[in-house]
Protein backbone atom coordinates (compact mmCIF):
# COMPACT_ATOMS: atom_id res chain seq x y z
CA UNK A 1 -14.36 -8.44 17.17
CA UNK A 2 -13.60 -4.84 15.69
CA UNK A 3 -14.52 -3.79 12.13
CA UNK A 4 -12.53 -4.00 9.48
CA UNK A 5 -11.80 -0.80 7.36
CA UNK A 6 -10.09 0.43 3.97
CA UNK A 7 -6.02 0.59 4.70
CA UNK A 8 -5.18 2.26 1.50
CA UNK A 9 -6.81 5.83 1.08
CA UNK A 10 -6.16 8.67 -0.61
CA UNK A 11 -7.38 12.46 -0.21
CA UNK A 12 -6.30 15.76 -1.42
CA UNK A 13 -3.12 15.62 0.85
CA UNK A 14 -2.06 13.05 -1.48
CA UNK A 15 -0.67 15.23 -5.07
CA UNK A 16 -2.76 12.63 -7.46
CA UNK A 17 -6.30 12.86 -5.35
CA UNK A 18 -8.84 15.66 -4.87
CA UNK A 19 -11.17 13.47 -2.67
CA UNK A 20 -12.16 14.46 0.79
CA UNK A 21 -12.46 13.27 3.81
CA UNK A 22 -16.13 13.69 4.38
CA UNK A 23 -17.17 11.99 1.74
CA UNK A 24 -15.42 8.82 2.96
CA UNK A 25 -16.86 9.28 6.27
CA UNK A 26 -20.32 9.71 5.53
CA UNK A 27 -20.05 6.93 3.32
CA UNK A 28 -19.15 4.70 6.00
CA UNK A 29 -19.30 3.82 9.38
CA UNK A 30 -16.02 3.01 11.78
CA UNK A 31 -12.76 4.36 11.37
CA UNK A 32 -11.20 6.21 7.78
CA UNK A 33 -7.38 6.03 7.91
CA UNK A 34 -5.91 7.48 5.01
CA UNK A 35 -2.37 6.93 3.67
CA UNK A 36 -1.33 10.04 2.13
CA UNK A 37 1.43 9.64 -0.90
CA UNK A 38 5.03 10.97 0.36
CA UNK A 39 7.24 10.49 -2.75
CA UNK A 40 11.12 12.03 -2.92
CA UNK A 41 12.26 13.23 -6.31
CA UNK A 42 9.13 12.16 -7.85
CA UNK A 43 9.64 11.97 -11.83
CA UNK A 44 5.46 12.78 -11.75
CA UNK A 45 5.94 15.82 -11.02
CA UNK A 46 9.35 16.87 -11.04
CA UNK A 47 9.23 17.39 -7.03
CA UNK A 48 9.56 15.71 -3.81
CA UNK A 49 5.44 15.42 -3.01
CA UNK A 50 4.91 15.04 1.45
CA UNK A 51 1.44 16.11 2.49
CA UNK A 52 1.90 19.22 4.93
CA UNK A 53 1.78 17.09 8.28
CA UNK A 54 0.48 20.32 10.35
CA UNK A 55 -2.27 21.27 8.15
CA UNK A 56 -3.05 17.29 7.87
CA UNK A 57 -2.94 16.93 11.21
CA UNK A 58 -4.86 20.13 12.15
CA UNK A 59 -8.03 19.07 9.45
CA UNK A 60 -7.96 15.79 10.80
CA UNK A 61 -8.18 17.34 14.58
CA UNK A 62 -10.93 18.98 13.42
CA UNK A 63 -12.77 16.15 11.46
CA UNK A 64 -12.75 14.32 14.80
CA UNK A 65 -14.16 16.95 16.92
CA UNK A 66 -17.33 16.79 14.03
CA UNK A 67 -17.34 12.87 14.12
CA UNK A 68 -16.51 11.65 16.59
CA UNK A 69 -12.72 10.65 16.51
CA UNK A 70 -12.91 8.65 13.74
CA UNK A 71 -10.15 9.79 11.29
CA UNK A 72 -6.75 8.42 12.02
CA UNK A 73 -3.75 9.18 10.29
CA UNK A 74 -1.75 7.32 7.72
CA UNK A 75 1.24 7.29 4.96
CA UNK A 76 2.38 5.78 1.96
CA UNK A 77 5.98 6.11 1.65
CA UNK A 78 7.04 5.61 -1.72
CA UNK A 79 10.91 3.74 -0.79
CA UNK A 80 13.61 5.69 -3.47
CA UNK A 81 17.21 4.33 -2.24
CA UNK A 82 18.98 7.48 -3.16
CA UNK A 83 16.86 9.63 -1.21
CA UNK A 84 16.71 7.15 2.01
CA UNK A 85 17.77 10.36 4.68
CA UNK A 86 15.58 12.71 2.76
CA UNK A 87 12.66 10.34 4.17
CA UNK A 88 14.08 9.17 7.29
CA UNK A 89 13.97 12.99 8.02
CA UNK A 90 10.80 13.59 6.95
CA UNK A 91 9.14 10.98 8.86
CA UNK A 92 10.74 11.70 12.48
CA UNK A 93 9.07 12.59 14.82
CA UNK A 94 5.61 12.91 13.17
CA UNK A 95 3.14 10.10 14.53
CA UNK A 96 0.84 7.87 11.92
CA UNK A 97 -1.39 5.08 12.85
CA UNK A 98 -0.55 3.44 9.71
CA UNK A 99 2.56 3.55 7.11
CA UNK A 100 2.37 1.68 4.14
CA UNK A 101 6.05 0.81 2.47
CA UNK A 102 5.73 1.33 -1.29
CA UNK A 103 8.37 1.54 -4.77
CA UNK A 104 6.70 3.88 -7.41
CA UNK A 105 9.51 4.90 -9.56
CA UNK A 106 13.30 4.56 -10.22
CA UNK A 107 13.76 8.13 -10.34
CA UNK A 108 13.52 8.65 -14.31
CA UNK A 109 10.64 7.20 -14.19
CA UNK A 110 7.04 6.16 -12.25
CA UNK A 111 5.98 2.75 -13.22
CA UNK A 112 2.75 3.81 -14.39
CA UNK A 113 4.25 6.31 -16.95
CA UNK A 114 2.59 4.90 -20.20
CA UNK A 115 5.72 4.13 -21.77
CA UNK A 116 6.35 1.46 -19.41
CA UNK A 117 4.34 -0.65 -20.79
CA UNK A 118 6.24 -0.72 -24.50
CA UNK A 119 9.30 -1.39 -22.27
CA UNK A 120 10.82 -5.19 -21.99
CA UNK A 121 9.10 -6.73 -18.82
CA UNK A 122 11.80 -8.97 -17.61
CA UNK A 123 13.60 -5.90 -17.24
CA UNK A 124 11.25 -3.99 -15.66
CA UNK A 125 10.45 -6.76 -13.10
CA UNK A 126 13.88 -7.58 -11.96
CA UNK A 127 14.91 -4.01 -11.01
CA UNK A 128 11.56 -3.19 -9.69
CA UNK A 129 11.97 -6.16 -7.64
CA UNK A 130 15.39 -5.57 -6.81
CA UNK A 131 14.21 -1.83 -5.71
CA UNK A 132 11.20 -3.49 -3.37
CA UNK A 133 13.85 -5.69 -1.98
CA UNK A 134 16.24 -2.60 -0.76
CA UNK A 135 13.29 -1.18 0.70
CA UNK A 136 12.11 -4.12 2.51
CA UNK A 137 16.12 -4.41 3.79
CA UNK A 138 15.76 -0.97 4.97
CA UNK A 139 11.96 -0.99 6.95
CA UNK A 140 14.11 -1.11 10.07
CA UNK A 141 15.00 2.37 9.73
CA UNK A 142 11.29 3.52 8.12
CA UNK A 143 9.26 1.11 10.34
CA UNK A 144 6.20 0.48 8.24
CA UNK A 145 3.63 -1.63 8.83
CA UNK A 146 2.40 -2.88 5.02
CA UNK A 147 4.05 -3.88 2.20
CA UNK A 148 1.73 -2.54 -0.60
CA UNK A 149 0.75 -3.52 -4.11
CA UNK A 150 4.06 -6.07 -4.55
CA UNK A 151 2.99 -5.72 -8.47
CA UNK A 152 3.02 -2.05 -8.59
CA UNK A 153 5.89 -2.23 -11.11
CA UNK A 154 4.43 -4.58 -13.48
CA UNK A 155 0.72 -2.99 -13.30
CA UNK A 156 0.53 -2.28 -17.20
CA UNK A 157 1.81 -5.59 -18.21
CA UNK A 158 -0.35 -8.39 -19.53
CA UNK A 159 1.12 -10.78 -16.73
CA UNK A 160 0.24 -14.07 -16.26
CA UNK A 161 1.04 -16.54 -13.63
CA UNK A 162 3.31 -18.44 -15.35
CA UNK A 163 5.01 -15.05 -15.85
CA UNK A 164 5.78 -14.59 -12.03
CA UNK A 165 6.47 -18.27 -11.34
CA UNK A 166 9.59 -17.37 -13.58
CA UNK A 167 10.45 -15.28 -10.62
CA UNK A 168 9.69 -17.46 -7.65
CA UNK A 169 13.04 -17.55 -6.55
CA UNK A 170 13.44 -13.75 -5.98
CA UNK A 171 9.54 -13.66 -4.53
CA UNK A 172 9.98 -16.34 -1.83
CA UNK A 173 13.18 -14.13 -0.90
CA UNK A 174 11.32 -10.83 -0.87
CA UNK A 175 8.02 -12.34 0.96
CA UNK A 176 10.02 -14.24 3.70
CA UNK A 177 12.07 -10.53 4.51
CA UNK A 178 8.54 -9.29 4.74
CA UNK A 179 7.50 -11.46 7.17
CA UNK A 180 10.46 -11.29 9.51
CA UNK A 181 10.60 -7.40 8.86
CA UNK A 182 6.91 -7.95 10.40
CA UNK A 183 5.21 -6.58 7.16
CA UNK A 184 1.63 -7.01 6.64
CA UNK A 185 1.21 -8.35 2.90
CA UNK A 186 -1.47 -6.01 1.27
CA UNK A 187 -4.06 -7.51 -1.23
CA UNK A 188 -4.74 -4.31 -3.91
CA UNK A 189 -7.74 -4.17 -4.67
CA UNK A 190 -7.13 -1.53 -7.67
CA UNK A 191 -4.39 -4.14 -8.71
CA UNK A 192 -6.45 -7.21 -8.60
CA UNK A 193 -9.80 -5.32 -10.22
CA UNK A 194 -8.91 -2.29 -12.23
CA UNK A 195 -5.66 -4.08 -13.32
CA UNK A 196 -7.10 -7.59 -13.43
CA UNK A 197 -3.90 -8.98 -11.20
CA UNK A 198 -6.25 -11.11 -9.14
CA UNK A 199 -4.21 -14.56 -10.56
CA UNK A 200 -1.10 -12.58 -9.59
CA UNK A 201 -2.34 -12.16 -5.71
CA UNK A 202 -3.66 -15.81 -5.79
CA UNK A 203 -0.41 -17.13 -6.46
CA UNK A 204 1.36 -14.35 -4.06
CA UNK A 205 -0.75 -15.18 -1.54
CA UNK A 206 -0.05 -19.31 -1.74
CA UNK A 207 4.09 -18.15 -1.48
CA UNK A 208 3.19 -16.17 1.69
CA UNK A 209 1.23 -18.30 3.25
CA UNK A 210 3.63 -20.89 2.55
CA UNK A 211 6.03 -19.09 4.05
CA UNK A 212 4.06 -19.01 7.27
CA UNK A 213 2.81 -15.10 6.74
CA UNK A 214 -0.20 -14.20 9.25
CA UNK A 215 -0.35 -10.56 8.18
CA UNK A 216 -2.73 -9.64 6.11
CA UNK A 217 -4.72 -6.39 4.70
CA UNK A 218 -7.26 -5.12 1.84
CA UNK A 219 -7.01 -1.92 0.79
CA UNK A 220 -8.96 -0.01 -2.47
CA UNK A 221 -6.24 2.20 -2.91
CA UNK A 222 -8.38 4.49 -3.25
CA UNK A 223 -8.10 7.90 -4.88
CA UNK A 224 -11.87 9.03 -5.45
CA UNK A 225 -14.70 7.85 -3.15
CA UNK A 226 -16.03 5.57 -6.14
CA UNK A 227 -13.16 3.34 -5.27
CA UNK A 228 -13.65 3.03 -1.53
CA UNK A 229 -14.16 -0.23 -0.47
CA UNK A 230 -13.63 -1.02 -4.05
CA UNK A 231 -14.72 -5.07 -4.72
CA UNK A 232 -14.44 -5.84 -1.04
CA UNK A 233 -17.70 -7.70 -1.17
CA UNK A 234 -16.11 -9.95 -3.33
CA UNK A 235 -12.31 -10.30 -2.08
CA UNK A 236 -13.02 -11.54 1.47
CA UNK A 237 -15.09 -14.48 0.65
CA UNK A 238 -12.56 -14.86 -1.92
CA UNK A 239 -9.74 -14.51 0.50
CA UNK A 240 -11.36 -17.13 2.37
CA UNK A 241 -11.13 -19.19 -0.53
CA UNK A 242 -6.70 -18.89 -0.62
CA UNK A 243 -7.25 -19.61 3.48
CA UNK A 244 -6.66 -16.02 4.57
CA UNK A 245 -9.29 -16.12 7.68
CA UNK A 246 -8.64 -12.37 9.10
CA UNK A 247 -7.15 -9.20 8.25
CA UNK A 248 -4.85 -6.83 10.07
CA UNK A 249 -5.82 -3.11 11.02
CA UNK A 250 -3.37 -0.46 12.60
CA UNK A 251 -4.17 2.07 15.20
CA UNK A 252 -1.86 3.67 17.59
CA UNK A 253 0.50 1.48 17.91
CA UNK A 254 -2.21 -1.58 18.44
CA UNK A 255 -2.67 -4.36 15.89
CA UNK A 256 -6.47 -5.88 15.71
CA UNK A 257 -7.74 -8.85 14.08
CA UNK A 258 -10.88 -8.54 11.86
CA UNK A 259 -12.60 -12.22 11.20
CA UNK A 260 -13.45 -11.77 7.55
């Protein structure tokens, strides 16, 4: 049975991380993917951010000739409906092991902007959700493989459970596209411990596997190697607990099973 590894990492490729490579992989042992932020019109910086694919492609090349073809390659595509062929583009013909499917702004604004949080949160939540629907709707033409931190938009709220379960109707709709778009769900791990969502993915998790969802992963999301592997020890025998048994990793085209 393989190993399972972090499937949400950041590096410098990515325009909100300085960390490196090395220092993930001598920290560790098995495979490093990383899933390097591409975002279009990005209100963060004012700019479309895509990591330069040759010069990623070329350091990881090289990072695999010095240890031993460990490093695969990986995106985060940040989903922005008005800028679908700008991404399409973008991604063809350029080959990742791994491509998370993400929503981190509107295009006025990134939900993390502080502000956000002063804003009204039933608001916020239906047209973030209404965005992460589109983009689910269109994974046919992006072809990712994980649906990432579902909460993403509703990170600086105080939310409570009760809070989503307002919003089960809209969930159950977005969680059963993701499983027949063949999404893996991801469990955050920044979310449910930096954020303290952890309530938010138990009840997630019970709609999903309700649904009959078999795809799962964990991933630190990671921007600094003090968050690698951040609170795994912890969320898998406490994914055990909400009856996920394994986890999903993605590697050329090959899904494998990891027994947690």
């Amino acid at each position: 049975m393989p190993l399972y590894y972090d499937q949400h990492l950041h590096t410098h490729f990515s325009y909100d991380s300085q960390a490196n490579f090395i220092d993930y992989l001598e920290n560790s042992t098995g495979y490093v993917v990383t899933t390097e932020h591409f975002d279009v019109a990005n209100p963060v910086t004012g700019q479309t951010d895509a990591p330069d694919y040759g010069q990623y492609a070329s350091e990881i090349a090289q990072l695999n000739r010095d240890y031993g073809n460990r490093v695969l390659k990986g995106i985060e595509i940040g989903y922005y409906q008005p800028k679908e062929a700008e991404i399409i583009s973008y991604l063809a013909e350029k080959a990742y092991d791994l491509k998370l499917l993400s929503v981190h702004h509107n295009g006025e604004f990134d939900y993390l902007d502080d502000y956000v949080a002063d804003m009204d949160f039933d608001l916020v939540f239906s047209q973030y959700l209404s965005e992460l629907n589109m983009a689910i709707d269109r994974n046919h033409l992006i072809q990712a493989d994980v649906l990432a931190h579902f909460d993403y938009g509703i990170r600086l709220f105080d939310v409570s459970r009760s809070d989503l379960e307002k919003y089960e109707p809209q969930l159950l709709v977005i969680f059963q596209k993701m499983i027949a778009a063949d999404l893996a769900f991801e469990i955050n791990a920044k979310s449910t411990h930096l954020y303290h969502h952890l309530p938010l993915y138990a009840y997630a998790l019970e709609l999903v596997l309700k649904l009959g969802g078999t795809l799962f992963t964990l991933g630190s999301d990671g921007h600094k190697l003090s968050h690698y592997q951040l609170a795994f020890d912890e969320l898998k025998p406490w994914l055990k607990d909400q009856g996920v048994d394994q986890l999903v990793t993605f590697h050329d085209g090959i899904r494998e099973f990891c027994d947690i």
